[in-house]
Protein backbone atom coordinates (compact mmCIF):
# COMPACT_ATOMS: atom_id res chain seq x y z
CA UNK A 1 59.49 100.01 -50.28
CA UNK A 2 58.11 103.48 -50.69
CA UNK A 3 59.84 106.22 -49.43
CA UNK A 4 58.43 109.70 -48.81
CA UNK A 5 58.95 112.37 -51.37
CA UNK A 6 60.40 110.05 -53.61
CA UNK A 7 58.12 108.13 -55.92
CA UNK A 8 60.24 107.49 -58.71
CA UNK A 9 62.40 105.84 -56.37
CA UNK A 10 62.50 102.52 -55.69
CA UNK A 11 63.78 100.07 -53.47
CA UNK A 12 62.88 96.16 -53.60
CA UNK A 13 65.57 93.60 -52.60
CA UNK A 14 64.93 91.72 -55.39
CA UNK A 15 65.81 94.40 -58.28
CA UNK A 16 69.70 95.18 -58.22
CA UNK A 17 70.41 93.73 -54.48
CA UNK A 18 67.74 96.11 -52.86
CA UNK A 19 70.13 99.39 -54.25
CA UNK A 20 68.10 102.45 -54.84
CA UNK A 21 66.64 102.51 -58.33
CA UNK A 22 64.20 104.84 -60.85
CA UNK A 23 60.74 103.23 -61.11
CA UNK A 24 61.49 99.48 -60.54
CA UNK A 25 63.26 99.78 -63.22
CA UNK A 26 67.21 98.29 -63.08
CA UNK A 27 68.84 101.77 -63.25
CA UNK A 28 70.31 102.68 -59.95
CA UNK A 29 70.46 106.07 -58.41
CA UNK A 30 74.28 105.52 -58.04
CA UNK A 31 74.40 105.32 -61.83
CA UNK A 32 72.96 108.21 -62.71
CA UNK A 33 74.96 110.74 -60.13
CA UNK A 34 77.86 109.03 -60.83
CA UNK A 35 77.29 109.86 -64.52
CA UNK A 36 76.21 113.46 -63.56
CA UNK A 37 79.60 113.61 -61.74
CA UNK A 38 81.26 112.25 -64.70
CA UNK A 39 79.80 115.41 -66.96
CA UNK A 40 76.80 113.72 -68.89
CA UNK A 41 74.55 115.72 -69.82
CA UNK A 42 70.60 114.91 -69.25
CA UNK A 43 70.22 114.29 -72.83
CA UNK A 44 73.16 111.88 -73.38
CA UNK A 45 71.74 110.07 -69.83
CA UNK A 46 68.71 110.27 -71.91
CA UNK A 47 70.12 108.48 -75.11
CA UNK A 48 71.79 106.00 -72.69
CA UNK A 49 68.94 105.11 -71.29
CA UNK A 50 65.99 105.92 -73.49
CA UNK A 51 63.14 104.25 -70.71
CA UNK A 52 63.98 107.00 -68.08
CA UNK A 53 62.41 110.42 -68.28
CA UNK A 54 64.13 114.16 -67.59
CA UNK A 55 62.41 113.92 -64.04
CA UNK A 56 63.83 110.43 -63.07
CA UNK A 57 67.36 112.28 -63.15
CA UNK A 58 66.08 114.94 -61.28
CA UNK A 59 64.69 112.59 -58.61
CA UNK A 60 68.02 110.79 -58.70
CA UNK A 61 69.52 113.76 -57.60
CA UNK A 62 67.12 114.93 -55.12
CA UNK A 63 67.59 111.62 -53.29
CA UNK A 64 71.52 111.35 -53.50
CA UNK A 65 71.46 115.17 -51.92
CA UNK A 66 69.18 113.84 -49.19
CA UNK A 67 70.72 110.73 -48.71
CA UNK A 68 74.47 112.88 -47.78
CA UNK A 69 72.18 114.78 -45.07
CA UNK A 70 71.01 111.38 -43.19
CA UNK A 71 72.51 110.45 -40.14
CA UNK A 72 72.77 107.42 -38.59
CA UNK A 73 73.66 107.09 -34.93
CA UNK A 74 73.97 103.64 -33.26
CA UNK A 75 72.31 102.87 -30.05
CA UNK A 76 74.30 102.33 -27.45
CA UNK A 77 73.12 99.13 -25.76
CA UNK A 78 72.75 98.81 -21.75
């Protein structure tokens, strides 16, 4: 699934139950802001994971800002 603005993100149900990862690859989105939260730095995230790139985080953290700003409102059904 592409999603707009977001090419380095990914989601396919088949990779990491369909979670939101960087470039296919099995990293999820929720990993990497949760070690942002935690204090790592870019280039220990870097070390960690020597595959991803400086603008995977980045993207990361676009899409975890964006994804706090969605709202979902149920239908109400007649």
């Amino acid at each position: 699934m592409d999603l707009p603005g977001f090419d380095r993100i990914t989601v396919d149900p088949l990779v990491m139950g369909g979670k939101p990862c960087l470039r296919g690859l099995r990293v999820t989105v929720g990993t990497i802001i949760g070690l942002v939260a935690a204090g790592a730095s870019f280039s220990e995230i870097l070390k960690l994971y020597p595959y991803l790139e400086e603008a995977d985080i980045r993207a990361a953290l676009s899409y975890g800002a964006w994804r706090t700003e969605e709202h979902d409102f149920p239908l109400q059904v007649a």
